[in-house]
Protein backbone atom coordinates (compact mmCIF):
# COMPACT_ATOMS: atom_id res chain seq x y z
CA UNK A 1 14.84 131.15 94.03
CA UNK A 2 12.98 130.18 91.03
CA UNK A 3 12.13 126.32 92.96
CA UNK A 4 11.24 128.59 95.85
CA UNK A 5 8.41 130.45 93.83
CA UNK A 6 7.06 127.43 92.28
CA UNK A 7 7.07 125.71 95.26
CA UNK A 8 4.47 128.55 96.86
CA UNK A 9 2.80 128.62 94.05
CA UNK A 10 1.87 124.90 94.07
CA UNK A 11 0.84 125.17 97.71
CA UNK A 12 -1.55 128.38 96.96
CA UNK A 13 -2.81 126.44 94.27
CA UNK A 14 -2.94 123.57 96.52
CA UNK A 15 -4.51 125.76 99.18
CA UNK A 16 -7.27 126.61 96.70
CA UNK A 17 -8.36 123.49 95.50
CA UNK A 18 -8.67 121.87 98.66
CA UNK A 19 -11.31 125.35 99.48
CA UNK A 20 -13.11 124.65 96.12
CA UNK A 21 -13.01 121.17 96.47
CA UNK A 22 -14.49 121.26 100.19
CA UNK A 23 -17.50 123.75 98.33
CA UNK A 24 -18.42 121.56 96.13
CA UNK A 25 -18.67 118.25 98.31
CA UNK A 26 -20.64 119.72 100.70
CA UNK A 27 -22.76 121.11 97.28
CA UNK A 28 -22.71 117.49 96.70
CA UNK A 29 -24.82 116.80 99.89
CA UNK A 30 -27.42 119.19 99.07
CA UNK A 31 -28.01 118.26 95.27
CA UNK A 32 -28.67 114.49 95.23
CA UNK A 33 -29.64 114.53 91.73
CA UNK A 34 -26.55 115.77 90.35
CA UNK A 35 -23.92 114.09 92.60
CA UNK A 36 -22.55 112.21 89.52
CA UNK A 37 -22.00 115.92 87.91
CA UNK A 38 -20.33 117.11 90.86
CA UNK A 39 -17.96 113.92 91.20
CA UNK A 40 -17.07 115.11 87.18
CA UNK A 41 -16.35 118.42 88.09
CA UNK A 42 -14.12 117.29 91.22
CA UNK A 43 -12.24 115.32 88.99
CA UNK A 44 -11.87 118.22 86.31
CA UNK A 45 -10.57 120.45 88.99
CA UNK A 46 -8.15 118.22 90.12
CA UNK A 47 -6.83 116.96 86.77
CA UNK A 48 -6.27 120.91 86.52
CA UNK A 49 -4.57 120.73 89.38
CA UNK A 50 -2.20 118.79 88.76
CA UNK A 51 -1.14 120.03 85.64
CA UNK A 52 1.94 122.17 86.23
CA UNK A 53 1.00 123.55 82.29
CA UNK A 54 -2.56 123.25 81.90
CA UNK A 55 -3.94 122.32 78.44
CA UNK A 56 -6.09 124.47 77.27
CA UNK A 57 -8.44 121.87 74.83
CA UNK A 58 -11.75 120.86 77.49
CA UNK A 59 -10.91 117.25 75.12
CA UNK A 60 -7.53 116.46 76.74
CA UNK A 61 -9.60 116.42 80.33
CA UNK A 62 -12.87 115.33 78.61
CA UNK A 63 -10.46 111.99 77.56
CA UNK A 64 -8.78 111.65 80.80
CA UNK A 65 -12.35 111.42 82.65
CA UNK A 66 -13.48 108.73 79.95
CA UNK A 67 -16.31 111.44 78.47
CA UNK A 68 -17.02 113.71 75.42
CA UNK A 69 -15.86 116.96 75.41
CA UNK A 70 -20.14 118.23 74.58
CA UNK A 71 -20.69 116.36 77.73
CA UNK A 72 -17.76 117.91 80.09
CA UNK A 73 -19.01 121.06 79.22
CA UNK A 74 -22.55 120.53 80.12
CA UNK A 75 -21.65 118.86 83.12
CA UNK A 76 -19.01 122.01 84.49
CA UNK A 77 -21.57 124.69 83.12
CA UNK A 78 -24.42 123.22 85.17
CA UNK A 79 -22.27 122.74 88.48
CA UNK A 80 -20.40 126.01 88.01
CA UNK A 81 -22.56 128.28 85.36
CA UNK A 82 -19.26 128.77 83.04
CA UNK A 83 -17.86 126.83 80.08
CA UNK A 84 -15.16 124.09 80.08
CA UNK A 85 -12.90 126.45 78.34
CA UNK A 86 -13.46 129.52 80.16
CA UNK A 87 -13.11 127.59 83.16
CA UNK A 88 -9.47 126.94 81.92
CA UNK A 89 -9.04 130.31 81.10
CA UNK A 90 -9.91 131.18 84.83
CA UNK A 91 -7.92 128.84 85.99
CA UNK A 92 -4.75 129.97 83.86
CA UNK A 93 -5.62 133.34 84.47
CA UNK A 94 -5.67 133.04 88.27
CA UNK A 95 -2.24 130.94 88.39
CA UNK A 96 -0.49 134.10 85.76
CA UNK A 97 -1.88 136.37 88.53
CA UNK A 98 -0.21 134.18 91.81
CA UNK A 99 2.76 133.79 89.50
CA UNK A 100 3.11 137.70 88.63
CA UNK A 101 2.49 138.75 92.26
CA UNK A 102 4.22 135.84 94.62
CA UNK A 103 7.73 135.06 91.66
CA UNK A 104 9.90 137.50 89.80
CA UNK A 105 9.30 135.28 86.63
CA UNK A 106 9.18 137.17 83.62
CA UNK A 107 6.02 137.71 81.40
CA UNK A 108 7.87 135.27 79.08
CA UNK A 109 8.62 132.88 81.65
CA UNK A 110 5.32 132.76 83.45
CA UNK A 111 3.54 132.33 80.08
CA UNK A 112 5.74 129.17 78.90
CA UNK A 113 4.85 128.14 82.25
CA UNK A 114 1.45 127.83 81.86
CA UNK A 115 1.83 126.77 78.57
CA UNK A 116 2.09 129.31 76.03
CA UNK A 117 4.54 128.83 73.43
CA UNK A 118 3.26 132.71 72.34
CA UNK A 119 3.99 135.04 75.29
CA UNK A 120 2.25 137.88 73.22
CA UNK A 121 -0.61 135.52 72.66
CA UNK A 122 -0.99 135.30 76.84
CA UNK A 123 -0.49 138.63 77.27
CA UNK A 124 -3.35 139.66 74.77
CA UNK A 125 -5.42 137.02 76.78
CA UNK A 126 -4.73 138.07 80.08
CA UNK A 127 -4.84 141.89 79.36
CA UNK A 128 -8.42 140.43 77.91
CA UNK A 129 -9.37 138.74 80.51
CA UNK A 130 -7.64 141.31 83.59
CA UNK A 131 -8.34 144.33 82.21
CA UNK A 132 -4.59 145.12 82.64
CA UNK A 133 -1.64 143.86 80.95
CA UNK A 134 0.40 141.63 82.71
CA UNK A 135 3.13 143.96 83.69
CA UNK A 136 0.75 147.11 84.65
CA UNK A 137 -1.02 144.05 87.29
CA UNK A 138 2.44 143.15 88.76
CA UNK A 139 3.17 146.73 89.21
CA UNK A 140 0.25 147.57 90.85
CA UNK A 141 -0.08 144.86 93.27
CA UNK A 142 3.35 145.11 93.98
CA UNK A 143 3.36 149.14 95.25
């Protein structure tokens, strides 16, 4: 069961990146000047992507792309109007939601998933960031 949830879970998130991904080439079209900035943020996405637990320091992608971390962020907050790092924290936050809706992972579980060694850590975060803990979100989108 547990493969089962991961595996629809990867093709959600798959699902989703190919939309995003779509929205910003054809952004890519209509902003000639800052094609290069689009390709970086394409590439950020996708590096995020493929993480199965995302890292949540902009310098581990900022590396992988061959550019400063100062310059990531510029680049992702001009294409997208947000921060590197909270576009991580989206990102994390969205997969905890998927996870707490579409598994029966525990908080615990979902949180080592994504890459918390501190499950009260991501549940101050996502309570933070949701506006509900983890557990009051899974119960209400599951009623």
């Amino acid at each position: 069961e547990n493969d089962d949830s991961k595996r629809i879970v990867r093709y959600l998130s798959d699902a989703l990146m190919g939309m995003v991904t779509e929205i910003l080439r054809s952004a890519v079209g209509r902003l000639p000047g800052n094609r290069r900035h689009v390709e970086i943020v394409l590439a950020f996405r996708e590096l995020l992507a493929g993480d199965d637990r995302i890292v949540r320091n902009p310098a581990h992608y900022a590396a992988a792309l061959h550019i400063s971390p100062v310059y990531l962020n510029e680049v992702v907050k001009n294409i997208t109007g947000t921060t590197a790092s909270k576009y991580i924290q989206d990102e994390i936050i969205l997969r905890a939601k998927r996870m707490l809706i579409y598994t029966t992972l525990s908080i615990k579980e979902i949180a080592f998933n994504l890459g918390f060694d501190d499950h009260t850590y991501f549940t101050r975060l996502f309570t933070q960031t949701a506006g509900l803990s983890p557990t009051t979100y899974r119960k209400k989108y599951l009623e």
